[in-house]
Protein backbone atom coordinates (compact mmCIF):
# COMPACT_ATOMS: atom_id res chain seq x y z
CA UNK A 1 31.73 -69.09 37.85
CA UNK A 2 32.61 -66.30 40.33
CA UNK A 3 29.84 -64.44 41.56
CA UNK A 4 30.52 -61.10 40.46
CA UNK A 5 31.20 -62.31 36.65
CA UNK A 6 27.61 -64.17 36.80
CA UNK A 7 25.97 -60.82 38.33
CA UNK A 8 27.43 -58.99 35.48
CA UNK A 9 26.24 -61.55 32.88
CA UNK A 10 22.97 -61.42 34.32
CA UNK A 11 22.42 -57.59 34.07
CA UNK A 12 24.16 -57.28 30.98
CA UNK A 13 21.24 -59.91 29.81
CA UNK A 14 18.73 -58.07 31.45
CA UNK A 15 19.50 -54.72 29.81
CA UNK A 16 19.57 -56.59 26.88
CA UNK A 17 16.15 -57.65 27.73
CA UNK A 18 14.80 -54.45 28.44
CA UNK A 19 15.82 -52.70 25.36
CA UNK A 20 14.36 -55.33 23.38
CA UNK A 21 11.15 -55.09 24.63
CA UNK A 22 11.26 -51.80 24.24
CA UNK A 23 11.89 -51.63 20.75
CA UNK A 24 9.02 -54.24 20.25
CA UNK A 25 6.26 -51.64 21.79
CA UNK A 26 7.95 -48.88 20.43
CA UNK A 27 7.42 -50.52 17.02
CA UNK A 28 3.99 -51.85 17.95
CA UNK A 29 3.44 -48.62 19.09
CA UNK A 30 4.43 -46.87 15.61
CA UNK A 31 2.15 -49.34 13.85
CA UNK A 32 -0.89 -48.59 15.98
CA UNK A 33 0.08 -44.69 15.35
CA UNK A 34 0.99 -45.66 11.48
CA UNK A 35 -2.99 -47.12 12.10
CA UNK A 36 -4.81 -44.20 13.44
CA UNK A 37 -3.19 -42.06 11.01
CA UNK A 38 -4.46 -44.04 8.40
CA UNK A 39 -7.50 -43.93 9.51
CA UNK A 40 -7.89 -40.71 10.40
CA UNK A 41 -8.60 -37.86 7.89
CA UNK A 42 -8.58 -34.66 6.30
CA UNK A 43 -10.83 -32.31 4.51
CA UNK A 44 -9.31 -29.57 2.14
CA UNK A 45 -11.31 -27.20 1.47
CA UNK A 46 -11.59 -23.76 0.52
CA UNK A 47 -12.33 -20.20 1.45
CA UNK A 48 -12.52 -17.36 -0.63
CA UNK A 49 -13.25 -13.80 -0.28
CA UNK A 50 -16.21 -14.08 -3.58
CA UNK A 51 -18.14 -16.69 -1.56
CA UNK A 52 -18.92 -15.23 2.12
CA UNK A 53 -20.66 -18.58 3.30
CA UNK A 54 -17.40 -19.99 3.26
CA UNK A 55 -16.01 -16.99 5.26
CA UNK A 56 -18.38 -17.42 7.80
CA UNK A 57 -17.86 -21.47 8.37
CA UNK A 58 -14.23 -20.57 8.88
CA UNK A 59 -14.37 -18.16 11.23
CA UNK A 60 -17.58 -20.29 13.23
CA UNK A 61 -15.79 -23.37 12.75
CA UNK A 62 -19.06 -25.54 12.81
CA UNK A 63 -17.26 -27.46 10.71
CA UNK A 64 -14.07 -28.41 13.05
CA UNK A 65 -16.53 -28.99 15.31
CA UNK A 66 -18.81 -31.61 13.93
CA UNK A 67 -15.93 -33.44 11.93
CA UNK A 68 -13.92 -34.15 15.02
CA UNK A 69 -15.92 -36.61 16.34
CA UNK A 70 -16.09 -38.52 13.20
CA UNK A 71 -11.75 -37.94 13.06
CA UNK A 72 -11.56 -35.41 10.39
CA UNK A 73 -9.37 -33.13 10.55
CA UNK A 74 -10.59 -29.72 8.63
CA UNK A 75 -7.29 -27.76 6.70
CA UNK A 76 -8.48 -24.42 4.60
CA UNK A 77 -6.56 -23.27 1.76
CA UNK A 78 -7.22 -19.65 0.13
CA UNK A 79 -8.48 -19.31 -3.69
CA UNK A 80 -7.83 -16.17 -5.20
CA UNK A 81 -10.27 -16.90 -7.63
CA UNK A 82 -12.53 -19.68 -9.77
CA UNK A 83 -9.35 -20.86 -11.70
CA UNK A 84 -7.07 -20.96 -9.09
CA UNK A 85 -10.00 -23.27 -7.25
CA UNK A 86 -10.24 -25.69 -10.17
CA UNK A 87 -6.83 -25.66 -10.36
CA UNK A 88 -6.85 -27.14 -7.15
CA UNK A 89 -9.16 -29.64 -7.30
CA UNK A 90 -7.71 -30.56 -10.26
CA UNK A 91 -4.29 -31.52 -8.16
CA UNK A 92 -6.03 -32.97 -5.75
CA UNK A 93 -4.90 -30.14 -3.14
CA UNK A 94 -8.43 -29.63 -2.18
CA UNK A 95 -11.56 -31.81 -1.76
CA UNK A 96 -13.86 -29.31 -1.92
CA UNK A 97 -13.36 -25.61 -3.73
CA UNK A 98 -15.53 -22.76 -4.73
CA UNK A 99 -16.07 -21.15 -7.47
CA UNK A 100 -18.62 -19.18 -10.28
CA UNK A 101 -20.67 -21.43 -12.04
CA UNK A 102 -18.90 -21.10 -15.40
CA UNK A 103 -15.72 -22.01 -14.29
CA UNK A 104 -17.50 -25.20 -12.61
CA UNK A 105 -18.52 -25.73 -16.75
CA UNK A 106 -15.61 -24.86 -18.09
CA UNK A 107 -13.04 -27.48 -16.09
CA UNK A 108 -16.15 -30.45 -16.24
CA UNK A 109 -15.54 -29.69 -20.00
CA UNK A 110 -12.06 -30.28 -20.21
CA UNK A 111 -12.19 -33.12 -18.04
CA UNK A 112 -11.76 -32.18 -14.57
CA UNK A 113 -13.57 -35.05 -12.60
CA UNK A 114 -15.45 -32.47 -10.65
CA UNK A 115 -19.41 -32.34 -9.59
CA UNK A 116 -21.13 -29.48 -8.39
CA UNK A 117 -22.66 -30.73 -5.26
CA UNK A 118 -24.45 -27.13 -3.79
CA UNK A 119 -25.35 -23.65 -4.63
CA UNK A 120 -23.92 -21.12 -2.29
CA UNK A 121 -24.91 -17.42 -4.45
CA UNK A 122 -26.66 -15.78 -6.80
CA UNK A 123 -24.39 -12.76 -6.90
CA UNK A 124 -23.75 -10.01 -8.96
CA UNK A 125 -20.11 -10.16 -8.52
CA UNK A 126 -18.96 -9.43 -11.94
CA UNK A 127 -18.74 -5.87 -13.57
CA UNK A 128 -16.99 -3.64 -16.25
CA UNK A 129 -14.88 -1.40 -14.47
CA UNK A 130 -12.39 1.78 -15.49
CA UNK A 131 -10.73 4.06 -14.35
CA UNK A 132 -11.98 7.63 -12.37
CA UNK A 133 -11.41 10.00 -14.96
CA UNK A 134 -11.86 7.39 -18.34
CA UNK A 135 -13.10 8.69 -21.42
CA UNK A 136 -14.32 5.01 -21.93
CA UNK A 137 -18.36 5.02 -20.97
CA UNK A 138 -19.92 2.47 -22.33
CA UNK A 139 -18.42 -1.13 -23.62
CA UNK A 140 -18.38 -0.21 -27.68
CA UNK A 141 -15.50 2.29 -26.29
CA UNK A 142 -13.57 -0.70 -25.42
CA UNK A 143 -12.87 -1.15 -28.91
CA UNK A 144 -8.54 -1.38 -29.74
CA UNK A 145 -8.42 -1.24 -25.83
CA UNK A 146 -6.79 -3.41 -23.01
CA UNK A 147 -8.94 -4.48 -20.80
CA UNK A 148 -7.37 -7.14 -17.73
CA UNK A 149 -9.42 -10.28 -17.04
CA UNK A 150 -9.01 -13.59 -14.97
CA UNK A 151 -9.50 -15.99 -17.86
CA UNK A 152 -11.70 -19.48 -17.05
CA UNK A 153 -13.43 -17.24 -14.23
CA UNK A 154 -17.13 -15.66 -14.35
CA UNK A 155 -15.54 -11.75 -15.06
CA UNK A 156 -13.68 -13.05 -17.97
CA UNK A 157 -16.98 -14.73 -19.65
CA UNK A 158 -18.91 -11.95 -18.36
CA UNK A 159 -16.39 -9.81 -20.56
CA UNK A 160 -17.16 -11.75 -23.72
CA UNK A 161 -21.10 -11.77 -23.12
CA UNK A 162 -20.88 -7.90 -22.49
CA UNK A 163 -19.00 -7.39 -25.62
CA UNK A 164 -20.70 -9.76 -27.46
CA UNK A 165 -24.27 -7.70 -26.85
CA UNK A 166 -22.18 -4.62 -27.85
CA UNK A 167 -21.38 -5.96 -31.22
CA UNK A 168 -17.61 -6.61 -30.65
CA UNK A 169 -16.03 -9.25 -30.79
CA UNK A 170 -13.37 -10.71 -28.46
CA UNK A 171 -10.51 -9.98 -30.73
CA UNK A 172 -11.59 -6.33 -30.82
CA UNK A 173 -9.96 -5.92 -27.30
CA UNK A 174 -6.62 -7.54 -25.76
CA UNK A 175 -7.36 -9.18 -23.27
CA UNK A 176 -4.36 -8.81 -20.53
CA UNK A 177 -4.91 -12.46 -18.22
CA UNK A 178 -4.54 -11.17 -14.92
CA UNK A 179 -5.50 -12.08 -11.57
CA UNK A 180 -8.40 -10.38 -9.62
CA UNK A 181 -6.12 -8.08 -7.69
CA UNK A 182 -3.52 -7.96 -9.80
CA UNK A 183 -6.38 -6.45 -12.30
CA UNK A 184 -7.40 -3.83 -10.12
CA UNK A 185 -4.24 -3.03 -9.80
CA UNK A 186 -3.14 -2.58 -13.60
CA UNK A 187 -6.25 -0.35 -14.22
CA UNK A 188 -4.89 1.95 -11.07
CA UNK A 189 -1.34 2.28 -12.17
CA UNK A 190 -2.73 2.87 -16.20
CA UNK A 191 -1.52 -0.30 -17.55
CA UNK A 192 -5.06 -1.56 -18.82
CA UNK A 193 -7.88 0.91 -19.90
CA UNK A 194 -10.45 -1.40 -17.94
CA UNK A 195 -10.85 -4.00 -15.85
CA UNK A 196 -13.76 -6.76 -15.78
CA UNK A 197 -13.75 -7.07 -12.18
CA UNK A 198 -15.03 -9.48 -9.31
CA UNK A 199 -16.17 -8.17 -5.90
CA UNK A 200 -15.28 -7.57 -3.54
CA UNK A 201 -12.10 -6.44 -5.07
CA UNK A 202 -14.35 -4.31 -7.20
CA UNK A 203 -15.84 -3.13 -4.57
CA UNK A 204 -12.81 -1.43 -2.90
CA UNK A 205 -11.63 0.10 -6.17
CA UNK A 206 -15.09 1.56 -6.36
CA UNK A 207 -14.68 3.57 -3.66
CA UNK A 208 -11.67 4.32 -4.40
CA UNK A 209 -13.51 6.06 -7.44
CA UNK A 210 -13.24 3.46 -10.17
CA UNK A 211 -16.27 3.14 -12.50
CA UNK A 212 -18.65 0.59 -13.30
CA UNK A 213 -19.45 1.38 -17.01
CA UNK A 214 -21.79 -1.87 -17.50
CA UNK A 215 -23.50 -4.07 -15.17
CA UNK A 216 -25.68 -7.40 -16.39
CA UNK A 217 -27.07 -9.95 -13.31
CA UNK A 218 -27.80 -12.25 -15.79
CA UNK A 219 -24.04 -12.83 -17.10
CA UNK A 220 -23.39 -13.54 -13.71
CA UNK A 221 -23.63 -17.71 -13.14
CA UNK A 222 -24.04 -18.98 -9.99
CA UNK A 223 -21.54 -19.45 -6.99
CA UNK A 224 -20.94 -23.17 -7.55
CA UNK A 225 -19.69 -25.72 -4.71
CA UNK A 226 -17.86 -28.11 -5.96
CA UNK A 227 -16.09 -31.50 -5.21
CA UNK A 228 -13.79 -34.04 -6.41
CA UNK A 229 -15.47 -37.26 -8.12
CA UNK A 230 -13.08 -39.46 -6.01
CA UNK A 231 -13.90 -37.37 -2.43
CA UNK A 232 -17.39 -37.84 -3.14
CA UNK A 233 -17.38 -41.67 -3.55
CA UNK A 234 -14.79 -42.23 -0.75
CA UNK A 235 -16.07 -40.05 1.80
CA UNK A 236 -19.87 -39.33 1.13
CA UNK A 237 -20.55 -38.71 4.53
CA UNK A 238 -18.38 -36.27 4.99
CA UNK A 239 -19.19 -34.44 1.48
CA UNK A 240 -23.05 -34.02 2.84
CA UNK A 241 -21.55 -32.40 6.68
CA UNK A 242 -20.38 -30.22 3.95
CA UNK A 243 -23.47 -29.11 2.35
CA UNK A 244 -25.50 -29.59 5.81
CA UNK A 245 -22.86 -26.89 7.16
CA UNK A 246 -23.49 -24.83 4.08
CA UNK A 247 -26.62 -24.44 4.75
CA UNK A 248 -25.82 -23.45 8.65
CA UNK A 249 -23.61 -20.51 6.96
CA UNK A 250 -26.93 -19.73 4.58
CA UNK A 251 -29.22 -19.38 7.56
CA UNK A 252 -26.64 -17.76 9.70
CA UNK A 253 -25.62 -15.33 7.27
CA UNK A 254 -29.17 -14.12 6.54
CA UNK A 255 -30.25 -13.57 10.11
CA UNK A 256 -26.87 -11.97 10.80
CA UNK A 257 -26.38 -9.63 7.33
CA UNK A 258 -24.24 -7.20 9.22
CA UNK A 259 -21.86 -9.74 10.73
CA UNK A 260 -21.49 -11.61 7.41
CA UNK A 261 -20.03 -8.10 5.81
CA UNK A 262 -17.86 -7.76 8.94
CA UNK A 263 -16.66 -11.01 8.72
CA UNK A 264 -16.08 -10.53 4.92
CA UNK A 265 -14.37 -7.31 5.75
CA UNK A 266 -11.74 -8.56 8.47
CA UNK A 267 -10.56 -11.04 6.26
CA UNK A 268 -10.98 -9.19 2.54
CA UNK A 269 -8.81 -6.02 4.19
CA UNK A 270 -12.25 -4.02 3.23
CA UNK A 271 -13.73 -0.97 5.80
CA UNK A 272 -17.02 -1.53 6.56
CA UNK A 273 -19.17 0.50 4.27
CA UNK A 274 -17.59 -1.71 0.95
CA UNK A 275 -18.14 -5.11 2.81
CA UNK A 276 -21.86 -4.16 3.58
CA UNK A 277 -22.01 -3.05 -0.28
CA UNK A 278 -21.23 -6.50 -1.55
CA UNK A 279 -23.34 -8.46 0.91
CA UNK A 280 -26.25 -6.27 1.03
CA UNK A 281 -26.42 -5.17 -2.36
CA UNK A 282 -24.92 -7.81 -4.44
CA UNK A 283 -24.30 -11.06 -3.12
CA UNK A 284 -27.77 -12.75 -2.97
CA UNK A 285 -27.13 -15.64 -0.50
CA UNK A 286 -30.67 -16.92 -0.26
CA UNK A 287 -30.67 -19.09 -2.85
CA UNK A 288 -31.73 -22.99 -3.11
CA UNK A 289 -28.89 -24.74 -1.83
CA UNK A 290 -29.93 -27.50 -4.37
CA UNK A 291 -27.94 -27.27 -8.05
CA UNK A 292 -30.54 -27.19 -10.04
CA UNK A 293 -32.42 -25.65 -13.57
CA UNK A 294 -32.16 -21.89 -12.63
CA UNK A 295 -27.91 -22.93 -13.28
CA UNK A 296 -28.15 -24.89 -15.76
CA UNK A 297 -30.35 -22.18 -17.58
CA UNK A 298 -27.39 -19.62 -17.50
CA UNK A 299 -24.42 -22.28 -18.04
CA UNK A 300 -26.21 -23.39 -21.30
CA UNK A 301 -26.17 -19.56 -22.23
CA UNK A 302 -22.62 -19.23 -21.53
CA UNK A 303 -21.66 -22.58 -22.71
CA UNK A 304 -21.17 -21.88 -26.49
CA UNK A 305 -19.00 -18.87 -25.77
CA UNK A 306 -16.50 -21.71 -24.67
CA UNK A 307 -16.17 -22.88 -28.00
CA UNK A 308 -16.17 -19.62 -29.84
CA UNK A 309 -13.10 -18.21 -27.28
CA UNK A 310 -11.52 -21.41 -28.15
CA UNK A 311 -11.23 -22.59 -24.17
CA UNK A 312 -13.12 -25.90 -25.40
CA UNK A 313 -12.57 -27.76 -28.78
CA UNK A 314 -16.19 -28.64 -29.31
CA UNK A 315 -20.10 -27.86 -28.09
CA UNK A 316 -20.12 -31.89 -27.67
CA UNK A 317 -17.50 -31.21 -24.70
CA UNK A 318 -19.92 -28.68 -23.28
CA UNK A 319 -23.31 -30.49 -23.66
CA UNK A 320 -21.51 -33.44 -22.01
CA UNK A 321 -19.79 -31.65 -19.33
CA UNK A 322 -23.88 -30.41 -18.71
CA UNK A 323 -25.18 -33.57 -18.56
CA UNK A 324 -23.09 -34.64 -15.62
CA UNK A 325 -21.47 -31.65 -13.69
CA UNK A 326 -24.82 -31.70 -11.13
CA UNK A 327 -25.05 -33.97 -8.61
CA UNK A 328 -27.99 -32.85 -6.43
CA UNK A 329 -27.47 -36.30 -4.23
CA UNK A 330 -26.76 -33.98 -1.01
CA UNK A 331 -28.01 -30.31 -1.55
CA UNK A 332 -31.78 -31.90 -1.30
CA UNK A 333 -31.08 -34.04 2.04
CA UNK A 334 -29.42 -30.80 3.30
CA UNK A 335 -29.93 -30.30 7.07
CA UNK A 336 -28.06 -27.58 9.22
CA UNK A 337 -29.64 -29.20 12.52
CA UNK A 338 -26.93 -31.90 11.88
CA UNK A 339 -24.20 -29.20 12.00
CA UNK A 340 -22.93 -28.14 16.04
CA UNK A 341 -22.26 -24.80 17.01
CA UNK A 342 -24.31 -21.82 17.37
């Protein structure tokens, strides 16, 4: 064979060789990546300008910082309110999501796989709200009116319990189902005669010169965190760094009052004086972290008002969906020393 046709052969061959093998650790490569993806994973959880401990964990990011070194990867999504949180879980788009109390009821009793797994407020977030110069002063006024609501949220049931007390019934008023903002907004522009609002939205059209005509603390449930059944059982551990960094925000937040509203302000679009309103004056944030009889007192009040607005078929739903929504498994082995960052 002449020399130069071997020579050419041979390189050909080696070439040959050389992209071979490096297709085979390419592809090994791919399947070790493929691997560590797989293993690897991600938390989705929420923020939301109603529950300030979550506010402040995003912005500290105690949580990036203690998943990483178990490979988690943390990813935040926004909820504008309760049911846009369930909704959520619900599709599986978030692990973990925040909202009142009663909407935490309401989904368990339609069958949303969802426990509540921590408390994060007892707030007074919820209020009936008009306009400047309303004739409407107290909630019998509301009668033939239309007042804007978030239905499966904590305003909307607080609307029915207010009415309710007044002697009205829900079918008295038209209800117009409107998000939070998107409430404030109708009142503004005339569209609704009132608005059963949620701070700190509320807030800001308070000082804009909206009024609170009726205020109850007790109609207000509990800020609820809540989780997926399936999250829970397949990632435990990572479901209690949750709660344990809860209670970091808790602790933080209470030492650090002034912070907490200026945290709440940057990202709610608030000034300062409205941000310290909600957290100073209605957003109590030391609360037991642990789920516990003080909720389940006020959900069992607002329970049967599920039925009787038609958002549940039956009171069996309800006293099933409170026999199982609270799992206090990782509120009481809550510890923020666990959680990194300062």
């Amino acid at each position: 064979m002449p020399k130069n046709l071997f020579t050419r052969r041979f390189l050909l061959a080696a070439t040959a060789l050389t992209a071979a093998t490096t297709m085979l650790t390419g592809c090994a490569g791919e399947g070790s990546g493929g691997a560590n993806a797989a293993e690897s994973k991600t938390l989705n959880i929420d923020f939301a300008t109603y529950n300030p401990l979550s506010l402040v964990l995003k912005d500290k990011g105690w949580l990036e910082a203690t998943l990483k070194d178990q490979g988690v990867t943390v990813k935040w999504v926004q909820s504008a309110g309760s049911n846009k949180a369930n909704e959520a879980l619900r599709a599986g788009a978030i692990d973990v999501g925040s909202t009142a109390g009663s909407a935490a009821l309401l989904a368990r009793s339609n069958g949303a796989d969802i426990k509540t797994i921590a408390q994060y407020s007892q707030p007074e977030w919820a209020a009936l709200v008009v306009a400047k110069e309303s004739p409407i002063k107290e909630v019998t006024d509301l009668k033939g009116k239309q007042v804007a609501a978030t239905k499966g949220t904590d305003p909307y049931f607080f609307l029915l319990q207010a009415l309710e007390q007044a002697g009205l019934k829900a079918s008295d008023v038209t209800v117009q189902n409107l998000q939070h903002a998107d409430g404030r907004s109708a009142l503004e522009n005339g569209s609704v005669d009132a608005w059963s609002g949620l701070d700190p939205i509320m807030a800001g059209a308070e000082q804009k010169g909206a009024q609170l005509i009726y205020r109850n603390l007790d109609f207000n449930t509990y800020g609820a965190l809540n989780a997926t059944e399936d999250f829970l059982a397949k990632s435990p551990e990572i479901a209690q760094t949750v709660v344990d960094a809860y209670q970091k925000a808790r602790e933080w937040a209470g030492d650090n009052e002034a912070e907490t509203a200026a945290i709440l302000a940057d990202v709610a679009g608030l000034e300062t004086p409205v941000a310290e309103k909600v957290i100073l004056e209605r957003s109590n944030l030391d609360v037991d972290v642990v789920p516990g009889a003080p909720l389940l007192k006020v959900l069992t009040a607002v329970g049967p008002i599920f039925v009787e607005s038609k958002d549940v078929d039956s009171q069996d739903q309800v006293d099933k969906a409170l026999n199982s929504l609270l799992d206090d498994s990782f509120a009481k082995k809550a510890d923020s020393a666990k959680i990194k960052g300062s």
